[in-house]
Every structure is written in C-alpha cells, then in structure tokens.
C-alpha atoms as a PDB file:
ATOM      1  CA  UNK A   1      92.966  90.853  91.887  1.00  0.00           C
ATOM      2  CA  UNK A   2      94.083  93.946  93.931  1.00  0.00           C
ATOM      3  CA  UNK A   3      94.622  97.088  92.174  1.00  0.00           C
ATOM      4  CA  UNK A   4      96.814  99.391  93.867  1.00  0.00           C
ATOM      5  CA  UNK A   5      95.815 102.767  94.258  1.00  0.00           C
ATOM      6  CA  UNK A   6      98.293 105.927  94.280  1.00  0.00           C
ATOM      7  CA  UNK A   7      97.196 108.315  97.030  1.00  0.00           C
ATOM      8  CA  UNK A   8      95.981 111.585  95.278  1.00  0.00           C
ATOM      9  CA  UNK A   9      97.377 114.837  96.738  1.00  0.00           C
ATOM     10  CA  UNK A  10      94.664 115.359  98.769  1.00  0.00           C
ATOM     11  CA  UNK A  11      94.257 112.154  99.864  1.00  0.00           C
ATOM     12  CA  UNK A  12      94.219 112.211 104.000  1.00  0.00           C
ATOM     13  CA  UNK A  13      91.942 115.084 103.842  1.00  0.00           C
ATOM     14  CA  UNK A  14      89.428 113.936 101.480  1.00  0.00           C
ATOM     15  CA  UNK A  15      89.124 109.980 102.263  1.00  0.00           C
ATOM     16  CA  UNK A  16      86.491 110.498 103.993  1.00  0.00           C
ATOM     17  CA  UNK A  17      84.682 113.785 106.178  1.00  0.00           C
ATOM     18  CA  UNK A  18      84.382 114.085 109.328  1.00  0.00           C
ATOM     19  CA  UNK A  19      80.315 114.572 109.521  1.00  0.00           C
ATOM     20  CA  UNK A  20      79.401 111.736 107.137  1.00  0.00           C
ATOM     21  CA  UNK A  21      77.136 109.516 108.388  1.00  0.00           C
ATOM     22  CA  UNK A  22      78.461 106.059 109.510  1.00  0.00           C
ATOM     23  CA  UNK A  23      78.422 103.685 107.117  1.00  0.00           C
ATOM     24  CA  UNK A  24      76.747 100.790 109.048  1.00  0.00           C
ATOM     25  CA  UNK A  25      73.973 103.303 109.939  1.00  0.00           C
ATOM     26  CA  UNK A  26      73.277 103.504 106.910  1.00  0.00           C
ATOM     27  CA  UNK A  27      73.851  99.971 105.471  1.00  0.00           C
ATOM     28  CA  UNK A  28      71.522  99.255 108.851  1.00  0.00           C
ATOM     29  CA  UNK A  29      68.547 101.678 107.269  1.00  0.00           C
ATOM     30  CA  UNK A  30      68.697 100.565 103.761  1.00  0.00           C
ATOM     31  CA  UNK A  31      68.234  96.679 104.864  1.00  0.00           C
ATOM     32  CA  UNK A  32      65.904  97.748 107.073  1.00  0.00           C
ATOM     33  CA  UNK A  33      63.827  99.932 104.555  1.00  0.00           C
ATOM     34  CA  UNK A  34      64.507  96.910 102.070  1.00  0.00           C
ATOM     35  CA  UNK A  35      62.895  94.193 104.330  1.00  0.00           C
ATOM     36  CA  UNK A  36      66.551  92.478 104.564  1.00  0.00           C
ATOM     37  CA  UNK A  37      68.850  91.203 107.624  1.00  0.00           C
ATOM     38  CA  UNK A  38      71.307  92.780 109.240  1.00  0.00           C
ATOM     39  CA  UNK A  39      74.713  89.905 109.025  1.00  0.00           C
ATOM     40  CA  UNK A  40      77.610  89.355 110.626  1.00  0.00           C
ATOM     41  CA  UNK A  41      78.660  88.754 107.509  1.00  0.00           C
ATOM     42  CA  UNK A  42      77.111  91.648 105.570  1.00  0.00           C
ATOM     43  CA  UNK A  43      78.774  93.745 107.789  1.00  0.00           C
ATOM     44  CA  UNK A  44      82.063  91.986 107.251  1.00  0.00           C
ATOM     45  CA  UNK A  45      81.994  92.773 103.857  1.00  0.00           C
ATOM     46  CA  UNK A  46      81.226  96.939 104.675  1.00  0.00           C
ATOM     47  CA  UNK A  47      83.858  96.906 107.263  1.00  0.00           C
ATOM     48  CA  UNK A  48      86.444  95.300 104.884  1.00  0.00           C
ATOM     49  CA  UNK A  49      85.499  98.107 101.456  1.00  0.00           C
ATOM     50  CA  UNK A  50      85.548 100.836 104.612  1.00  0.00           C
ATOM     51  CA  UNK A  51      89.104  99.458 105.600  1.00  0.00           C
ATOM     52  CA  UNK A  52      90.881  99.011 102.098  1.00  0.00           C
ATOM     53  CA  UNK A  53      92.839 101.729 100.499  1.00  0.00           C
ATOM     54  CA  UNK A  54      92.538 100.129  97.276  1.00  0.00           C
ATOM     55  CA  UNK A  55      89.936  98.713  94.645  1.00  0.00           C
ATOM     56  CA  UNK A  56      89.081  95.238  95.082  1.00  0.00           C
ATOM     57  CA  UNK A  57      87.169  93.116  93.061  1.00  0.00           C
ATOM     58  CA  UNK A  58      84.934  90.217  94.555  1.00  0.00           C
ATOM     59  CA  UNK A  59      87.636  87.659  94.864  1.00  0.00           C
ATOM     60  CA  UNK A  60      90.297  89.649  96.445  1.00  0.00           C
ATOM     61  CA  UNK A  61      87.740  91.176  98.672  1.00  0.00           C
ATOM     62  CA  UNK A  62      86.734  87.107  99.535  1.00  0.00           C
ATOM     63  CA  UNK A  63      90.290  86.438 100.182  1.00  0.00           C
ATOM     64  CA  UNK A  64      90.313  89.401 102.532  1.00  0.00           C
ATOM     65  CA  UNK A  65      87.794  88.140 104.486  1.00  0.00           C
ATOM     66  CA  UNK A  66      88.064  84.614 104.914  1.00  0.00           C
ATOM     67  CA  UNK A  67      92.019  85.885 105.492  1.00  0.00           C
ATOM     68  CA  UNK A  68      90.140  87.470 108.661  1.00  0.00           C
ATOM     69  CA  UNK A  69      88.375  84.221 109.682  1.00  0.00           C
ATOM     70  CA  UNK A  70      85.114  85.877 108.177  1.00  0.00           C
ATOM     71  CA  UNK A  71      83.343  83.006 106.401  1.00  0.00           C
ATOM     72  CA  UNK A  72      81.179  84.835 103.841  1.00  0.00           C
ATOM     73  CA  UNK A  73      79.942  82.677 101.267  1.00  0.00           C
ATOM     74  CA  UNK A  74      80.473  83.954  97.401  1.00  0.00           C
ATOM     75  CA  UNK A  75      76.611  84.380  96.790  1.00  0.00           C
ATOM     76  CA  UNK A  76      76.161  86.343 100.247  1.00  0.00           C
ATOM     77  CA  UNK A  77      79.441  88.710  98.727  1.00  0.00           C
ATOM     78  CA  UNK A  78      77.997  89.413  95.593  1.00  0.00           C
ATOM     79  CA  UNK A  79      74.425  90.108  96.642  1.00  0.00           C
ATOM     80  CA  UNK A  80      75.898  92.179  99.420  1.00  0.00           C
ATOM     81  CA  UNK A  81      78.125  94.077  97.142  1.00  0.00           C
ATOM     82  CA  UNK A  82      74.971  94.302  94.843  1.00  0.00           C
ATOM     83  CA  UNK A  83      73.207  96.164  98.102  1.00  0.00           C
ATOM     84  CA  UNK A  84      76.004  98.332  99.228  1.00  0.00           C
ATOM     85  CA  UNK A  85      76.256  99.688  95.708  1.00  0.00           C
ATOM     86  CA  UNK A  86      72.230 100.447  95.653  1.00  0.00           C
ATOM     87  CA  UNK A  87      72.374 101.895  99.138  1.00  0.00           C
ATOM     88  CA  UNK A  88      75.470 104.309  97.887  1.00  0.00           C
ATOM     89  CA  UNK A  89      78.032 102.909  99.909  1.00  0.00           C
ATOM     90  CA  UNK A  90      80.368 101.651  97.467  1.00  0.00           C
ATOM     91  CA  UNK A  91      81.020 102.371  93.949  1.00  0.00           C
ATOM     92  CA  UNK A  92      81.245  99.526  91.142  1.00  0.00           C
ATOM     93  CA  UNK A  93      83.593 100.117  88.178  1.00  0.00           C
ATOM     94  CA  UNK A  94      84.722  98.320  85.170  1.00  0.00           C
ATOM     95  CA  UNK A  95      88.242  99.399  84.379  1.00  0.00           C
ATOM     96  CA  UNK A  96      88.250  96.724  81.033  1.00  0.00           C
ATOM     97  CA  UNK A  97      89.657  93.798  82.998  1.00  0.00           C
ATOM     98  CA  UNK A  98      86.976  91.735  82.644  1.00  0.00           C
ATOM     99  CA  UNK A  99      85.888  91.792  86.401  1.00  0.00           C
ATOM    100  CA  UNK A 100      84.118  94.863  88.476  1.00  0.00           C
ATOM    101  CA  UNK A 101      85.868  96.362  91.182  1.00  0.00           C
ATOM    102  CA  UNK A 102      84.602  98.409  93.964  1.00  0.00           C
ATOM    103  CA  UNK A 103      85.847 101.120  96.147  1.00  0.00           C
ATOM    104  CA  UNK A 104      83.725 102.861  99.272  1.00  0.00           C
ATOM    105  CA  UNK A 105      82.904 105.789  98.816  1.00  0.00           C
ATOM    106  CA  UNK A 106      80.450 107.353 101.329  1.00  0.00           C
ATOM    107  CA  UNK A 107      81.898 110.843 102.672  1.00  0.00           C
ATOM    108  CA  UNK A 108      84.399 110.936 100.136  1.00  0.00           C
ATOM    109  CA  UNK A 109      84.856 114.053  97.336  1.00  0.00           C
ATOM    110  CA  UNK A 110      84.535 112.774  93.994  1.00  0.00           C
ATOM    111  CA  UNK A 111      87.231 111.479  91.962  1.00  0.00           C
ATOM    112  CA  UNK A 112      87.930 110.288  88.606  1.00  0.00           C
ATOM    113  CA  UNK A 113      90.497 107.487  87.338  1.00  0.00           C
ATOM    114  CA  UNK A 114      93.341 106.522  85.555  1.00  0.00           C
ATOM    115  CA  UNK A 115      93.915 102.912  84.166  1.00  0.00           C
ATOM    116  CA  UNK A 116      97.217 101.689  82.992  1.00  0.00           C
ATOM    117  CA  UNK A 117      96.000  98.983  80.867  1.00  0.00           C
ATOM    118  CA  UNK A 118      99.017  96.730  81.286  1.00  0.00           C
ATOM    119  CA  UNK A 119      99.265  96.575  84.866  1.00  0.00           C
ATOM    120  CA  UNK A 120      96.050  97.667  85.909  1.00  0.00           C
ATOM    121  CA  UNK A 121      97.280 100.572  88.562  1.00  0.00           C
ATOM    122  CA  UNK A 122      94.416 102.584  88.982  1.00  0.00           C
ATOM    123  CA  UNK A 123      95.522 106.309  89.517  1.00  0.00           C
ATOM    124  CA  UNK A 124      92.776 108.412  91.453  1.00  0.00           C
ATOM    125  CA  UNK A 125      93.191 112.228  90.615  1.00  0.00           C
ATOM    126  CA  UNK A 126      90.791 115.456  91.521  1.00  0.00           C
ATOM    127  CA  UNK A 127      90.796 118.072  88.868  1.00  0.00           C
ATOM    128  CA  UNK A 128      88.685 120.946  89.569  1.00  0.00           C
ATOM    129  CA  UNK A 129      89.228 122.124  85.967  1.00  0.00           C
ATOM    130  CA  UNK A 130      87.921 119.568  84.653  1.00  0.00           C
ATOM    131  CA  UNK A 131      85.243 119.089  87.228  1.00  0.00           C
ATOM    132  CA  UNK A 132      84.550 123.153  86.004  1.00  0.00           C
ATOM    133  CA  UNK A 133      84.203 121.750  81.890  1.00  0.00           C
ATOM    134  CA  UNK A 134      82.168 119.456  82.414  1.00  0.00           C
ATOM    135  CA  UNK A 135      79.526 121.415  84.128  1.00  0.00           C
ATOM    136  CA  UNK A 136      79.647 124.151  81.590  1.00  0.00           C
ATOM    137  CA  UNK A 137      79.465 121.788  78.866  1.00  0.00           C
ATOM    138  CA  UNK A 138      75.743 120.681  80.967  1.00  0.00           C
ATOM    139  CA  UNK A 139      74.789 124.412  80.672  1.00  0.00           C
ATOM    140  CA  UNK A 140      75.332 125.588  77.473  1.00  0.00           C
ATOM    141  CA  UNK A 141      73.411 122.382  76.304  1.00  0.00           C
ATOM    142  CA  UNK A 142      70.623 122.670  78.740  1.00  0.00           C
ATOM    143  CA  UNK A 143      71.364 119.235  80.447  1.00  0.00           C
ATOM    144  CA  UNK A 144      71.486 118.739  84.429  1.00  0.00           C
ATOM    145  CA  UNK A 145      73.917 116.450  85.336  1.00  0.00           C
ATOM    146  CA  UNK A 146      73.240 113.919  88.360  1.00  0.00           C
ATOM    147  CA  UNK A 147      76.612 111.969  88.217  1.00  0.00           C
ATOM    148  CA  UNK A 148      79.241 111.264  85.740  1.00  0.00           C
ATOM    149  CA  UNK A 149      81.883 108.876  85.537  1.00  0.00           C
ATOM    150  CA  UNK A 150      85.559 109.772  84.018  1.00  0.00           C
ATOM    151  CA  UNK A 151      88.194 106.983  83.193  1.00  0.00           C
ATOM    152  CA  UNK A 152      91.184 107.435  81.518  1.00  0.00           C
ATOM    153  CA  UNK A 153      93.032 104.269  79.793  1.00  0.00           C
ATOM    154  CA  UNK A 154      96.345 104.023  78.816  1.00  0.00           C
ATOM    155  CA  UNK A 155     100.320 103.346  80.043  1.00  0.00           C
ATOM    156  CA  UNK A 156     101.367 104.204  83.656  1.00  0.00           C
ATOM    157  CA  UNK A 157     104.826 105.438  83.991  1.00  0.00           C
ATOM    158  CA  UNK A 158     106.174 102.403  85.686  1.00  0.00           C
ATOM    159  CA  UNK A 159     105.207 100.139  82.535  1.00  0.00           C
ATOM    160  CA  UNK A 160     106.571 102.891  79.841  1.00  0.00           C
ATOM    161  CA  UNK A 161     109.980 102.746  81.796  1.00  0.00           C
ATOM    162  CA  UNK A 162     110.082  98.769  81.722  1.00  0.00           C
ATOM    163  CA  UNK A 163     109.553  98.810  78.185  1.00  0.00           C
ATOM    164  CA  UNK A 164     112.262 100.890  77.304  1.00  0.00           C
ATOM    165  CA  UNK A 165     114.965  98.879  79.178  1.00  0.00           C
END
C-alpha cells in the first residue's frame, strides 16, 4: 500500500539540503563498518526510498522495484530496509495499519504526521511551535531529548466531506 503524502509548505526547500552527505556514501560506510556487501540490489532499494515522494511500505516498495526490472527478493528487502533504518537513512513508522512504512529521510528537517485513519493519507506538517513546547517541556523536567516522534490520528478532510454527502 502507497500512502500519499501532501507536500508541506516548505516542501521543495526542505526535502532534502544541499550539503548532506550522499546517501549511498553512507549506506556504502555502514555495510562496510558492518562487515556486509555492497548489492545491486541493496542499492536498488536506497535509490527507490531516495526517489519516492511518498511512504511506502515493503510491498509497494517490492512492486516498485521489480516494476523497474530490479529483482530484489522479499528477505533481501526487509533485511535491507532493517539496515537502512540502523544506518539512519530511512525512517520506519507504524501509522496503525497493521504494516510499517518507511520514508528517507537523510538531509531532511524534521517533521511530524498526520493520519487519517480511514484512508490512510499521511499529512506531513512542520510546526516550530510545537517543535518550541516540546523542548521546554524537556527543560523544566530536567530531561534531554534525543528524538521524538509526533503522530496525529484522526479524519482527513477529503473523508469528512464524503461522509456528509
């Protein structure tokens, strides 16, 4: 399943920057440092997350690639996906659907999420407010943060109008 993604506002300027480090640089260091090889088809898979605008979960990422004539084996996807996620490449998320989905997200600026849980649209928004709480709420109890994780569930617009007509 593909989960479409609405561009956030500052989407073309914040996909990625312009001095992070390329991705199969690093994907190439990690399997080095990790006593792993360096695939065709491991590659595949990072050029295909590095491509997509969207989240994809393991199947629609397999029907991606063999769409491209890139034979990739299910085991080889998930232990790759299981490596990219390790070596910071990608993110994996569970937005209640009963399957993980992953987006790249080397060079990007961090984002949270929105869920519609009818239709599964996944909404990608930037809030520095928010982003501004939630470190304030780390000081006044003492706590440093190294990463947090913000989903919001509910009914995207497009399903609320449906229902009414």
């Amino acid at each position: 399943m593909l989960c479409h993604t609405m561009p956030m506002a500052t989407e073309t300027a914040s996909r990625t920057s312009r001095q992070s480090p390329d991705p199969f640089d690093v994907f190439a260091t990690y399997l080095k440092e990790h006593r792993l090889r360096n695939t065709a088809e491991r590659n595949a898979v990072l050029k295909e997350l590095v491509q997509a605008k969207d989240h994809l979960d393991a199947e629609g990422l397999l029907v991606r690639l063999r769409k491209r004539s890139h034979p990739v084996s299910r085991a080889t996807l998930y232990r790759t996906l299981d490596h990219l996620v390790i070596a910071g490449l990608v993110k994996k998320h569970s937005f209640g659907q009963g399957h993980a989905q992953y987006e790249y997200v080397l060079g990007r600026k961090h984002h949270d999420h929105m869920v519609c849980d009818r239709c599964g649209l996944v909404i990608e928004f930037i809030n520095d407010e928010i982003e501004s709480l939630q470190e304030e709420v780390c000081r006044q109890h003492g706590f440093q943060s190294t990463n947090h994780v913000m989903e919001i569930f509910g009914i995207c617009k497009d399903c609320r109008s449906a229902k009414k007509k």
